[in-house]
N, C-alpha and C. Protein backbone atom coordinates (compact mmCIF):
# COMPACT_ATOMS: atom_id res chain seq x y z
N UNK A 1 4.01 10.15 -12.07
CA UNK A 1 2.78 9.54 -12.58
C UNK A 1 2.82 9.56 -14.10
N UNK A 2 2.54 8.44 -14.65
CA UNK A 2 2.55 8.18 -15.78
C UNK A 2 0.98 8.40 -16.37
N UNK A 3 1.03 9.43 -17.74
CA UNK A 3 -0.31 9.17 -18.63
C UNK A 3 -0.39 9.37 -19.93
N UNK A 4 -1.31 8.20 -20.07
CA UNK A 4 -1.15 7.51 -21.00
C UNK A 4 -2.37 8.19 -22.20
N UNK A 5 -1.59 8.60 -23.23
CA UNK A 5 -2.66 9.36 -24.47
C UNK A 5 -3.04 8.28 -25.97
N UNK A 6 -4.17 8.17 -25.40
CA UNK A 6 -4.92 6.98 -26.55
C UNK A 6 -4.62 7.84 -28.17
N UNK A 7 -4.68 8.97 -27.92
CA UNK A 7 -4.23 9.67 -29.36
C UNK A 7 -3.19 9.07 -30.03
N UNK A 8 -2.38 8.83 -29.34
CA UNK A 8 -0.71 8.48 -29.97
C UNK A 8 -0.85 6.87 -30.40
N UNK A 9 -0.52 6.53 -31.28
CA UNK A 9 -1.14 4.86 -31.77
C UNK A 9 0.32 3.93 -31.39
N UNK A 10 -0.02 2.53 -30.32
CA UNK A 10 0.89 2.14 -30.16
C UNK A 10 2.10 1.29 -31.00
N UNK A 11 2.93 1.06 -30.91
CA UNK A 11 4.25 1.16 -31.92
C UNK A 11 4.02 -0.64 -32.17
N UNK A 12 2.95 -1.31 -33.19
CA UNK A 12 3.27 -3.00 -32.78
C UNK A 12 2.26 -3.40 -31.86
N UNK A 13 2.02 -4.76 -31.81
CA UNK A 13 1.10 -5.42 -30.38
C UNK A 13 1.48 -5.13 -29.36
N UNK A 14 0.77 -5.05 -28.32
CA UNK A 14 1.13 -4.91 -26.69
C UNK A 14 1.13 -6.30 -26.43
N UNK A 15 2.47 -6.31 -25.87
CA UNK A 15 2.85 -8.11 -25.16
C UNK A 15 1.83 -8.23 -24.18
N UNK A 16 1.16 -7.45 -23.46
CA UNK A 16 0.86 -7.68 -22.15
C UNK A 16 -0.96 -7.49 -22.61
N UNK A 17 -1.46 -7.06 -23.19
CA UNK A 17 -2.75 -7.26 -24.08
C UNK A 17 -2.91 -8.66 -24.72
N UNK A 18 -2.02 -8.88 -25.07
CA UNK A 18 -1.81 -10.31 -25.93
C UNK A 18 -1.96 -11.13 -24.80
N UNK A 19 -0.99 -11.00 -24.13
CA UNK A 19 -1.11 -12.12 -22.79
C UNK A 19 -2.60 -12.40 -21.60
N UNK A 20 -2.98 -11.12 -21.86
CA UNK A 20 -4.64 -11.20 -21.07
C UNK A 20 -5.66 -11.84 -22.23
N UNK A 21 -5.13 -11.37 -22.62
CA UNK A 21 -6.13 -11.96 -24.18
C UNK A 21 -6.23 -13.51 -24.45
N UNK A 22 -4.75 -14.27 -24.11
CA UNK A 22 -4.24 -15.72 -24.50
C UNK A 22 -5.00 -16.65 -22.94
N UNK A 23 -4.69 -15.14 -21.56
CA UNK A 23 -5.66 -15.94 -20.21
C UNK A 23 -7.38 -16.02 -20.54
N UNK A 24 -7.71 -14.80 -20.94
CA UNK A 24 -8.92 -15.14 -21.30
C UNK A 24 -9.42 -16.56 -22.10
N UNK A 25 -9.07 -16.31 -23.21
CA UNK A 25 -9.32 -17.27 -24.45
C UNK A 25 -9.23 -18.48 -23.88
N UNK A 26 -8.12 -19.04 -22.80
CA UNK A 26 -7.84 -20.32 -22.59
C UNK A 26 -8.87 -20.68 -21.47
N UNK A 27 -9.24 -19.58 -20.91
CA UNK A 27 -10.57 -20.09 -19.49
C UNK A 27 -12.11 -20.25 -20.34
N UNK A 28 -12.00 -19.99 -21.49
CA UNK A 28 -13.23 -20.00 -22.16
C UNK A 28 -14.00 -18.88 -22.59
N UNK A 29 -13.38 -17.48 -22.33
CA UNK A 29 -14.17 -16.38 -22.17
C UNK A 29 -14.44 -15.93 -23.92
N UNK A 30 -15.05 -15.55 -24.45
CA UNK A 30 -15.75 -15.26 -25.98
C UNK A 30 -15.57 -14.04 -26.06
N UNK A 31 -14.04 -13.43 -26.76
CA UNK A 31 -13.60 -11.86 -26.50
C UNK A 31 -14.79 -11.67 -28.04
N UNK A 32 -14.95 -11.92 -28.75
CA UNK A 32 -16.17 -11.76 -29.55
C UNK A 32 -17.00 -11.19 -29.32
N UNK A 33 -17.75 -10.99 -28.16
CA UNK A 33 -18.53 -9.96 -27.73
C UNK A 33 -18.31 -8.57 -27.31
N UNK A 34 -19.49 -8.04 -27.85
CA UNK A 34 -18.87 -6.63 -28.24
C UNK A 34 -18.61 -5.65 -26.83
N UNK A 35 -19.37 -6.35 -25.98
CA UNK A 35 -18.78 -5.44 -24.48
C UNK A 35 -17.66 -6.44 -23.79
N UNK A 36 -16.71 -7.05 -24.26
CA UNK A 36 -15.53 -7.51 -24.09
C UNK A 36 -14.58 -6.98 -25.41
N UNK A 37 -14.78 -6.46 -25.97
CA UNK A 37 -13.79 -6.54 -26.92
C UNK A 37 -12.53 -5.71 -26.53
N UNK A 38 -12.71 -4.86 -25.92
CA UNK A 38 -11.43 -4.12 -25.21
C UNK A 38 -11.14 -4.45 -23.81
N UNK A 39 -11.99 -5.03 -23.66
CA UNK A 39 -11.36 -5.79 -22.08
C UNK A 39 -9.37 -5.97 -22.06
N UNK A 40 -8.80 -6.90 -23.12
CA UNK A 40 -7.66 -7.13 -22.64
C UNK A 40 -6.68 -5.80 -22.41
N UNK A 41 -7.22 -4.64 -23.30
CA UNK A 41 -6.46 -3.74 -23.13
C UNK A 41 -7.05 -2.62 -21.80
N UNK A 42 -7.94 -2.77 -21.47
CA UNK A 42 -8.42 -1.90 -20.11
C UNK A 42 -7.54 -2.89 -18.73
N UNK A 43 -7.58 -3.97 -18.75
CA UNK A 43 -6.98 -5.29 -17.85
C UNK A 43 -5.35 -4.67 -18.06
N UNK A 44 -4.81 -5.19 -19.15
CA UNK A 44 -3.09 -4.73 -18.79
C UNK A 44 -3.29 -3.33 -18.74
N UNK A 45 -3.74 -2.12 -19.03
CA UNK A 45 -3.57 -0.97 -18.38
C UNK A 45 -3.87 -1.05 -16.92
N UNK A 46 -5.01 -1.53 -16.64
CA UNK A 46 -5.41 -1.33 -14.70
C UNK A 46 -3.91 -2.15 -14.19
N UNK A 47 -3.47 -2.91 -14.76
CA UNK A 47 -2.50 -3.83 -14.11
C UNK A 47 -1.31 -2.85 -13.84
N UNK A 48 -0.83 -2.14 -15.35
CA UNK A 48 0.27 -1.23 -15.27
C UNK A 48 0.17 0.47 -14.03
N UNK A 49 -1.13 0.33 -13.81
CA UNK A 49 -1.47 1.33 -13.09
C UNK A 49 -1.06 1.02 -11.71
N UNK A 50 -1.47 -0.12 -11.41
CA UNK A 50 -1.45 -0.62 -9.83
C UNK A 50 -0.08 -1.11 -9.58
N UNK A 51 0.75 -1.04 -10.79
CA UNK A 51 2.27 -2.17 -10.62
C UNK A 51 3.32 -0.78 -10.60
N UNK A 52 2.84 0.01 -10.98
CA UNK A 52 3.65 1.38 -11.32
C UNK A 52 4.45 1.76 -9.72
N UNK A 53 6.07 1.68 -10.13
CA UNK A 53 6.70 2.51 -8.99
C UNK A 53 6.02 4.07 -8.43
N UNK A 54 5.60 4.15 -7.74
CA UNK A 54 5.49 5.12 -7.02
C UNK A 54 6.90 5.77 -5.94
N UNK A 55 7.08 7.06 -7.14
CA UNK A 55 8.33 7.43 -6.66
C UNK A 55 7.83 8.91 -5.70
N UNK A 56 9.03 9.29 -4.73
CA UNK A 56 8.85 10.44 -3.86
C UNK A 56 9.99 10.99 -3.19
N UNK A 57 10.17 12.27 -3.30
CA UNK A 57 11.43 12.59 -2.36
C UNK A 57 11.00 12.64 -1.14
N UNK A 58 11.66 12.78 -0.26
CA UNK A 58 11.68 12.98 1.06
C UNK A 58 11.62 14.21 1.58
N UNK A 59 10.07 14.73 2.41
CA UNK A 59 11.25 16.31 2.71
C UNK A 59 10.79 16.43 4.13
N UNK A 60 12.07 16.34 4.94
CA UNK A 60 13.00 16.70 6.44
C UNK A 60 13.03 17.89 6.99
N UNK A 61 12.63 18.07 7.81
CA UNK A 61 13.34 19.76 8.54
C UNK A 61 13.74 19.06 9.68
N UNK A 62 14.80 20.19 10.35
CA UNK A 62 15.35 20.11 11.53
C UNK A 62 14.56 20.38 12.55
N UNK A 63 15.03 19.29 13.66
CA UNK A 63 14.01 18.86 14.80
C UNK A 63 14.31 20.18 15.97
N UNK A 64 13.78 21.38 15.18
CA UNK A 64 14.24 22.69 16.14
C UNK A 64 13.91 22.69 17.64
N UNK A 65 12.55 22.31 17.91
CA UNK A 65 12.13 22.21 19.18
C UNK A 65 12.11 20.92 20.03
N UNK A 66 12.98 20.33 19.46
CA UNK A 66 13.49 19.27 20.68
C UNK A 66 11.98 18.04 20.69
N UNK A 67 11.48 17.89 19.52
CA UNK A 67 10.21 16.90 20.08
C UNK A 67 10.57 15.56 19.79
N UNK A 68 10.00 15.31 21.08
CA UNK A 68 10.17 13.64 21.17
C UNK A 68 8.80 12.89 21.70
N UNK A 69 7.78 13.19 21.36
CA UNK A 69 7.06 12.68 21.33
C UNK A 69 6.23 11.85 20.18
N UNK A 70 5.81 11.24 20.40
CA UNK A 70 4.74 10.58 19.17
C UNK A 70 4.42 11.13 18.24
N UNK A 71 4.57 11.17 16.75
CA UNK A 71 4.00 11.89 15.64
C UNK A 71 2.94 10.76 14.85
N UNK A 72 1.65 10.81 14.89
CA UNK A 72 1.02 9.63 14.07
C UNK A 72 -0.02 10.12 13.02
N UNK A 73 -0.33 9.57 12.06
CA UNK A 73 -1.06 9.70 10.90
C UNK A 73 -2.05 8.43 10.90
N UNK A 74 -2.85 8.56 11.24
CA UNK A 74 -4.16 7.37 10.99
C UNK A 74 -4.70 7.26 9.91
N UNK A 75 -5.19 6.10 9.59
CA UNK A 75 -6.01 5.72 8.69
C UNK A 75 -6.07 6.18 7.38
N UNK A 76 -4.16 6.16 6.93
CA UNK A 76 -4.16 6.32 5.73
C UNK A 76 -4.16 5.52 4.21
N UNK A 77 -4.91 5.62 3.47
CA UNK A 77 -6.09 4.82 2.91
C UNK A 77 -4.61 3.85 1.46
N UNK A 78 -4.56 2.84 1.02
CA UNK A 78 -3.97 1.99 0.27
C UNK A 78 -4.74 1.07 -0.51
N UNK A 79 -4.31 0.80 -1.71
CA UNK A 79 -4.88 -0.54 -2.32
C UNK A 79 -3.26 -1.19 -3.27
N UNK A 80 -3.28 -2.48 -3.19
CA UNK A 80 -2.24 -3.00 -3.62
C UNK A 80 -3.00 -4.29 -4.33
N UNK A 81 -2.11 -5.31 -5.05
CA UNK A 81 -1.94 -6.35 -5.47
C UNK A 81 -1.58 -7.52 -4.65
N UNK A 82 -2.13 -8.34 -4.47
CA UNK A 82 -1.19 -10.23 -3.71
C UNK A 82 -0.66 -10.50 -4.50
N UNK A 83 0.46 -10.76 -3.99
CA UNK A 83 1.39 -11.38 -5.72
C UNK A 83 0.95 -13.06 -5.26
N UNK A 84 0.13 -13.42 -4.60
CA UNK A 84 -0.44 -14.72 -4.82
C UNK A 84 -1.29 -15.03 -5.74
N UNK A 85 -2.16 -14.08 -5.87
CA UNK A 85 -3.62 -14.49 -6.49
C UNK A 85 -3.81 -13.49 -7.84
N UNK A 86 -2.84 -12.56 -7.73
CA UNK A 86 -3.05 -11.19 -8.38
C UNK A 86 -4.38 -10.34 -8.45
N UNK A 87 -4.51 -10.65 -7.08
CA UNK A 87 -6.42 -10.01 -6.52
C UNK A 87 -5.60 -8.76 -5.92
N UNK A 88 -6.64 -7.52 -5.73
CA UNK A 88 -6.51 -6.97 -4.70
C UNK A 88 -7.22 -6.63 -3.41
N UNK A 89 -5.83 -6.19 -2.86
CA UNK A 89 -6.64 -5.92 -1.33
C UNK A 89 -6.30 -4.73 -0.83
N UNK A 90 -6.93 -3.85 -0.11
CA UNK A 90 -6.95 -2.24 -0.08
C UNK A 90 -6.94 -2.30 1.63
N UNK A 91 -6.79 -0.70 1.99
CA UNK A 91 -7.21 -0.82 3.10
C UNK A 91 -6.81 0.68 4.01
N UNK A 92 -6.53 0.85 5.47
CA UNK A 92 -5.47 2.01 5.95
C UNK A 92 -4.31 0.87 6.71
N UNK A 93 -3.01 2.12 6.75
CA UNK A 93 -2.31 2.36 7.79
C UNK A 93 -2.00 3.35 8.66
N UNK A 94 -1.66 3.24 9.69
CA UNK A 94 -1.02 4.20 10.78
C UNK A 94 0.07 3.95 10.78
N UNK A 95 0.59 5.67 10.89
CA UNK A 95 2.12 5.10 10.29
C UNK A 95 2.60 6.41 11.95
N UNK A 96 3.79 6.02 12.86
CA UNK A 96 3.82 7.19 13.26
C UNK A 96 5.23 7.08 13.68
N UNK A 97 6.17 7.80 14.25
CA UNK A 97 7.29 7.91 15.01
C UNK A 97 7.76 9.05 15.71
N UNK A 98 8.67 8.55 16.26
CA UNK A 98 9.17 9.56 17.63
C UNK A 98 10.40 10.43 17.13
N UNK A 99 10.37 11.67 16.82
CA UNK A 99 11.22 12.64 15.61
C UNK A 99 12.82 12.41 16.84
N UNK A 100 13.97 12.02 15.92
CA UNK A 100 15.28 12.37 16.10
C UNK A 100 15.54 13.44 16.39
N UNK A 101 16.74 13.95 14.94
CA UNK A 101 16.72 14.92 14.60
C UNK A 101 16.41 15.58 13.77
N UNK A 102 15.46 15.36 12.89
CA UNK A 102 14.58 15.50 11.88
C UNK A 102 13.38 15.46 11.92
N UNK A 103 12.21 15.82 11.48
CA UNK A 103 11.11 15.66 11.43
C UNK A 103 10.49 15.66 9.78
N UNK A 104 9.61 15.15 9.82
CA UNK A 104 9.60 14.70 8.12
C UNK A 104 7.80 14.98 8.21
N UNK A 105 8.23 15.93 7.16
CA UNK A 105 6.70 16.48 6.03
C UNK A 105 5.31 15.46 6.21
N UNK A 106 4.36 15.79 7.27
CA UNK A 106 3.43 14.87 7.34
C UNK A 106 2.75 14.36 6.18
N UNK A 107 2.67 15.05 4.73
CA UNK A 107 2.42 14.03 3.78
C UNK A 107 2.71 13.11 3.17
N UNK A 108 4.00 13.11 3.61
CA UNK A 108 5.24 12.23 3.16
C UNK A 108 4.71 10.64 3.89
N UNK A 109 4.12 10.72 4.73
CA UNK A 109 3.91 9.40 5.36
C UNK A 109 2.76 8.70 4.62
N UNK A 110 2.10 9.79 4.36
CA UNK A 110 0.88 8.91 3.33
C UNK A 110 1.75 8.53 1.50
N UNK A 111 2.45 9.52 1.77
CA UNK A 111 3.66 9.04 0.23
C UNK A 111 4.16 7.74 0.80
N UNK A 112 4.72 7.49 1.84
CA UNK A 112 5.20 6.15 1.84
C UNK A 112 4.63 4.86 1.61
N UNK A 113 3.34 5.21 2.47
CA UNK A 113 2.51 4.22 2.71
C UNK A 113 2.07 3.60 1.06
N UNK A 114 1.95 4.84 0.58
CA UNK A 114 1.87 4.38 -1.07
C UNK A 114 2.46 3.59 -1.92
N UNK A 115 3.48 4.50 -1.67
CA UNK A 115 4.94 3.82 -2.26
C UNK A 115 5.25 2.06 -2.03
N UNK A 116 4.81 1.93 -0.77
CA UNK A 116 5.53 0.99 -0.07
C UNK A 116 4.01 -0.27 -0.32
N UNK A 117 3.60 0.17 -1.21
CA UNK A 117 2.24 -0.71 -1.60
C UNK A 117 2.33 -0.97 -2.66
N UNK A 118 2.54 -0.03 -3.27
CA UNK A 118 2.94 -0.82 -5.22
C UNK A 118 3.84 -2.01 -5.47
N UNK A 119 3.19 -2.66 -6.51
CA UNK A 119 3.84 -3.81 -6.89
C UNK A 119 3.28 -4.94 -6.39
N UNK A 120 3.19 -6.58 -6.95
CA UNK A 120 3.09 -7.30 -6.17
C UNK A 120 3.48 -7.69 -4.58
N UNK A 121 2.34 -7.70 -3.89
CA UNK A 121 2.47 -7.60 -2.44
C UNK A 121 1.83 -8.47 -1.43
N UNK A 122 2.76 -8.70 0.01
CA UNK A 122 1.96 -9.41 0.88
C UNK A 122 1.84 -8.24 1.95
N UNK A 123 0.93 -8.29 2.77
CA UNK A 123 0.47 -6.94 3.52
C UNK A 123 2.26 -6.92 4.65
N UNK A 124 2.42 -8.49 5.47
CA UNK A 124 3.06 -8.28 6.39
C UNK A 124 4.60 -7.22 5.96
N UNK A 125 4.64 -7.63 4.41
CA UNK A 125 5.94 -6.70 3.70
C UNK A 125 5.68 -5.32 3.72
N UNK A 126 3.95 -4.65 3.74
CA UNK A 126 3.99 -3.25 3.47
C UNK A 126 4.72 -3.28 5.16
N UNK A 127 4.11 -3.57 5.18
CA UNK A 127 3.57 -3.01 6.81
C UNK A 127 5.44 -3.05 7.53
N UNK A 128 6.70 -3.80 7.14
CA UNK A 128 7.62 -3.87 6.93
C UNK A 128 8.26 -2.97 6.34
N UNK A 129 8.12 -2.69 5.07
CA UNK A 129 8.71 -1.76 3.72
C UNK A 129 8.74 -0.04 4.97
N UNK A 130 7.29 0.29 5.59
CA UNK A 130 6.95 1.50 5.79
C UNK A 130 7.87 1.70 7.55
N UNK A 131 8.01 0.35 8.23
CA UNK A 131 8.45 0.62 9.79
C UNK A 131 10.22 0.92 9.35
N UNK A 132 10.98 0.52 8.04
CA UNK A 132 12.12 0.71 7.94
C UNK A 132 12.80 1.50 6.84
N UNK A 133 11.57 2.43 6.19
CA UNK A 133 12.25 3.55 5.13
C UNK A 133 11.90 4.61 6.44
N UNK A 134 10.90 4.47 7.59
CA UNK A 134 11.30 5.50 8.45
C UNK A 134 12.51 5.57 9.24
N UNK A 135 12.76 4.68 9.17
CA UNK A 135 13.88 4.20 10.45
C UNK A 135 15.40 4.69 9.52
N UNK A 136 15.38 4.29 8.34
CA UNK A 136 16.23 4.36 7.44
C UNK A 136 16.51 5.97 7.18
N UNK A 137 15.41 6.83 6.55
CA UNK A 137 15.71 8.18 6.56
C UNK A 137 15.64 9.18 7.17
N UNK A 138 14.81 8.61 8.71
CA UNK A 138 14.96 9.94 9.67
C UNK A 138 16.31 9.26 10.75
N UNK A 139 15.94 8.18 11.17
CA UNK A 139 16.79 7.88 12.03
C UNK A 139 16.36 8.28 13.12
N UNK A 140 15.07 8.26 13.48
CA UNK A 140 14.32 8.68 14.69
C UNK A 140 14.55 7.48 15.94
N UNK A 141 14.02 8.14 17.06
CA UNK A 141 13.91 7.15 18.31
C UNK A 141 13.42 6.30 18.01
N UNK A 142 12.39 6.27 17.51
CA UNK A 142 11.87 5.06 17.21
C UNK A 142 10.29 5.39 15.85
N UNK A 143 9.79 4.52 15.43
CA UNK A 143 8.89 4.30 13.53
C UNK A 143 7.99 3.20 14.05
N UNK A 144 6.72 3.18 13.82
CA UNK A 144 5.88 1.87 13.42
C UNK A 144 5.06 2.25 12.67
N UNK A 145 4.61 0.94 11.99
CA UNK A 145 3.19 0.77 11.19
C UNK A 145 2.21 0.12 11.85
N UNK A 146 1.08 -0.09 11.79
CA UNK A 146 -0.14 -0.94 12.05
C UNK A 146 -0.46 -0.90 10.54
N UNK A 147 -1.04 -1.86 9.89
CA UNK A 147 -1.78 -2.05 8.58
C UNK A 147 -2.91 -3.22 8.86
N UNK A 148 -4.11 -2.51 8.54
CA UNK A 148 -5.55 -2.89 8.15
C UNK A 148 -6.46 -3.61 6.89
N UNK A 149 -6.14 -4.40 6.77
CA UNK A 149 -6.94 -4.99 5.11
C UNK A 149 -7.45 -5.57 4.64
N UNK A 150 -8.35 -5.47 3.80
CA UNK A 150 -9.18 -7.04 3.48
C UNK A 150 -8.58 -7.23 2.00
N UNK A 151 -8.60 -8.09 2.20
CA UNK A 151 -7.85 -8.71 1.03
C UNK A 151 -9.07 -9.58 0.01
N UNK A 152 -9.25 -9.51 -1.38
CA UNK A 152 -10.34 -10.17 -1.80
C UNK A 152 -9.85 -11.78 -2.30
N UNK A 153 -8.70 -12.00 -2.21
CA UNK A 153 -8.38 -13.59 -2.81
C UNK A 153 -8.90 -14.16 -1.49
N UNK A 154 -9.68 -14.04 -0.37
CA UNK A 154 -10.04 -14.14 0.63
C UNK A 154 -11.95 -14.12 0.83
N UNK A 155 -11.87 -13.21 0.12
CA UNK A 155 -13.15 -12.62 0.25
C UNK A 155 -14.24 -13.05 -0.64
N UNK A 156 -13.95 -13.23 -2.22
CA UNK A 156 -14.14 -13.32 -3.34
C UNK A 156 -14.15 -15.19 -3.98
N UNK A 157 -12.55 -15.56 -3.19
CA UNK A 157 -12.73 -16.93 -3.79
C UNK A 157 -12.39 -18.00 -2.76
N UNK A 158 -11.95 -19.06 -2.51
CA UNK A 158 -11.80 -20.09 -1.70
C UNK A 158 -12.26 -20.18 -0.18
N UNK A 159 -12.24 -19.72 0.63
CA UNK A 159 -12.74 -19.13 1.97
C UNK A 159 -13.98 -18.77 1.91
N UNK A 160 -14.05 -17.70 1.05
CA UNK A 160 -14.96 -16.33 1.13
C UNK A 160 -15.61 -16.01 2.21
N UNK A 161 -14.22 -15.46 3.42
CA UNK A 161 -14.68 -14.95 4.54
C UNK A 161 -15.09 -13.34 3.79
N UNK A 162 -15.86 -13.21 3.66
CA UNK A 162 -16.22 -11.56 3.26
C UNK A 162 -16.64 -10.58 4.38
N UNK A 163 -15.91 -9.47 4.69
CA UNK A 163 -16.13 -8.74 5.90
C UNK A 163 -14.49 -8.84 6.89
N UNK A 164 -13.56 -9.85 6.44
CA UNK A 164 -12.21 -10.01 7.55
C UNK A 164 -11.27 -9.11 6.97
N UNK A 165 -10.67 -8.92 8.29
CA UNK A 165 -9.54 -7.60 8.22
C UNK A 165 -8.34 -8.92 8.79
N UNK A 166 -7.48 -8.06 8.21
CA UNK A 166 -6.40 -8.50 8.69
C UNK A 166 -5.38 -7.50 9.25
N UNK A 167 -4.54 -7.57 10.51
CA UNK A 167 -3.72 -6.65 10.99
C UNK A 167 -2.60 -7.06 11.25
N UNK A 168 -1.71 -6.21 10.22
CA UNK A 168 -0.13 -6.36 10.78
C UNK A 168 0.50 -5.10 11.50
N UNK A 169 1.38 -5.35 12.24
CA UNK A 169 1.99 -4.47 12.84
C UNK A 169 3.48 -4.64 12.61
N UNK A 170 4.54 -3.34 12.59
CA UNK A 170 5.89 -3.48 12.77
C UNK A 170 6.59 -2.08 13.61
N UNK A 171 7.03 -2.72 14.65
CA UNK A 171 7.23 -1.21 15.32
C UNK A 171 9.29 -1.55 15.50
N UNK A 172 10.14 -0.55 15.85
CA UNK A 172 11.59 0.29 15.81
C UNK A 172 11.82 1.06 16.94
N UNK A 173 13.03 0.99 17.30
CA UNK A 173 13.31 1.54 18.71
C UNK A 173 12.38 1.64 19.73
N UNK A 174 12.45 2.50 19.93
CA UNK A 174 12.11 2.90 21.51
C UNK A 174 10.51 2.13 21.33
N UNK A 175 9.69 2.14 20.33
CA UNK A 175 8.19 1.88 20.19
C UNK A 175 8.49 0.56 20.20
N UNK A 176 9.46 0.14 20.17
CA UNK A 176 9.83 -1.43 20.37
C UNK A 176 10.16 -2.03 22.03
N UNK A 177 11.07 -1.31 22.27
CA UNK A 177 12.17 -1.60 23.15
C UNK A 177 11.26 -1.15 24.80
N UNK A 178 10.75 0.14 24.42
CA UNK A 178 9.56 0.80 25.74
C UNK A 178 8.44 0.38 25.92
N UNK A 179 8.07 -0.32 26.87
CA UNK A 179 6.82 -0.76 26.97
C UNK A 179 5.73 0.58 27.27
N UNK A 180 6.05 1.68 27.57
CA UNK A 180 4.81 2.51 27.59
C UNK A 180 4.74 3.14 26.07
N UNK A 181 5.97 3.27 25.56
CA UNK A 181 5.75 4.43 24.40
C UNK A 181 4.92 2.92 23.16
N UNK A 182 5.58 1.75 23.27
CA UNK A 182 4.83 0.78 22.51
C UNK A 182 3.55 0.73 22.88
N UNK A 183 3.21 1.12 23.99
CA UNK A 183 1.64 0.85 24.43
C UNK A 183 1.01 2.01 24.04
N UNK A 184 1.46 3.32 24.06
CA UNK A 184 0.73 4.11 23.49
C UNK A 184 0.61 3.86 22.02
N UNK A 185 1.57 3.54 21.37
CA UNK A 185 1.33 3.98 20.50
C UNK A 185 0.05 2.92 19.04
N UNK A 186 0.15 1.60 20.39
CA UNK A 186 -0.91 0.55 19.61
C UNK A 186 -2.25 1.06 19.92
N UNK A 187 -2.05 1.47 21.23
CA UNK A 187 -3.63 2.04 21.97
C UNK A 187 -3.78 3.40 20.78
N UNK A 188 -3.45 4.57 20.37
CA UNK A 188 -3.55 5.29 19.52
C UNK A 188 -3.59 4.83 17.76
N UNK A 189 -3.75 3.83 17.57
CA UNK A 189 -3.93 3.33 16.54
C UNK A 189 -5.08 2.15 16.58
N UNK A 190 -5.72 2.22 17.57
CA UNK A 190 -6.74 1.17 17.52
C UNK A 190 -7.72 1.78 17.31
N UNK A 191 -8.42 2.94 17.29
CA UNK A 191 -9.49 4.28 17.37
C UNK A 191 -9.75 4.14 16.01
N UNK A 192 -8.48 4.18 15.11
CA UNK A 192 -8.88 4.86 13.78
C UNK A 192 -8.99 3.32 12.78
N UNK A 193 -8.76 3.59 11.45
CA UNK A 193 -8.35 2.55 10.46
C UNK A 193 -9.57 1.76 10.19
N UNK A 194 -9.44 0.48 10.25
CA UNK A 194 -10.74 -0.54 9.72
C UNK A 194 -11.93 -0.42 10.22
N UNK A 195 -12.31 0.15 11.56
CA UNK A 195 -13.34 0.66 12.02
C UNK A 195 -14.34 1.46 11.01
N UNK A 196 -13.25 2.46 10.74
CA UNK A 196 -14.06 3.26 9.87
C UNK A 196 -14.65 2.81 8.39
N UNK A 197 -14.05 1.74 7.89
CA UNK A 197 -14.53 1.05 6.54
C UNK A 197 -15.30 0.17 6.89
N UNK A 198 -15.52 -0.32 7.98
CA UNK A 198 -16.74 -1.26 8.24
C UNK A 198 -17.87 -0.93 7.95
């Protein structure tokens, strides 16, 4: 995590102040006023905040007791960017899988889910990004996501369905391939998530 100390005076213009500054000015907005006047620089900071890699190690233990059952985390909470509209849209996922030989640090899944949200984004990619860094570093039976979200370039402008969720899903092995362990594991993810933000 990066932070940032207003004490220290920056080295030159900020390209990216300048550039909110040049969108403003050209839509008509009057940075002249005195409760805009720092707008462009609060705007490219919120931007650099939400665009920021979110980095994380991984931490694994050995799958001592043989479990092969379902491991799931509900309704863990995200907000990202559309790299369409550069709106955002927030929301949960359920992230869960069936342990290999490894089992991986239950906070680590809400680290992913994070991770795997930064940057310009379309939901069906988180929801992608999170079913195959599990698959990738445990190497379990099987990984899925469900992802929950309202998105405001939706909500806010052209449509303005305000109140719609949207749900993607991506499920890996066996939660793929098994029709009961896939059925549990959608039926166990329907309980939690957007319900609760309604």
């Amino acid at each position: 995590m990066s932070i940032v100390n207003d004490a220290i005076p920056a080295v030159g213009p900020d390209p990216a102040e300048e550039a909110v500054t040049a969108l403003l000015t050209a839509l008509g907005v009057d940075l002249g006023e005195e409760s805009l006047a720092d707008t462009p620089r609060r705007v490219a900071a919120a931007y650099r905040e939400l665009l920021e890699p979110h980095e994380f190690t991984a931490t694994t233990f050995p799958n001592e007791d043989g479990c092969d059952e379902l491991v799931l985390v509900r309704s863990i909470p995200f907000q990202s960017l559309c790299c369409h509209h550069l709106l955002p849209f927030f929301g949960v996922a359920h992230v869960g899988y069936v342990p290999g030989k490894r089992v991986l640090g239950l906070s680590k899944l809400a680290r992913v889910v994070q991770a795997s949200a930064r940057g310009l984004q379309i939901q069906e990619r988180i929801t992608t990004r999170i079913a195959d860094w599990l698959t990738e570093e445990l190497d379990p039976l099987g990984a899925g996501a469900v992802v929950e979200a309202q998105h405001t370039c939706m909500s806010v402008r052209g449509v303005k369905a305000v109140g719609a969720w949207t749900t993607t899903s991506a499920v890996r092995g066996v939660l793929r391939e098994d029709p009961h362990r896939r059925e549990e594991f959608m039926r166990r993810t329907e309980s939690g998530g957007g319900v609760g933000w309604r």
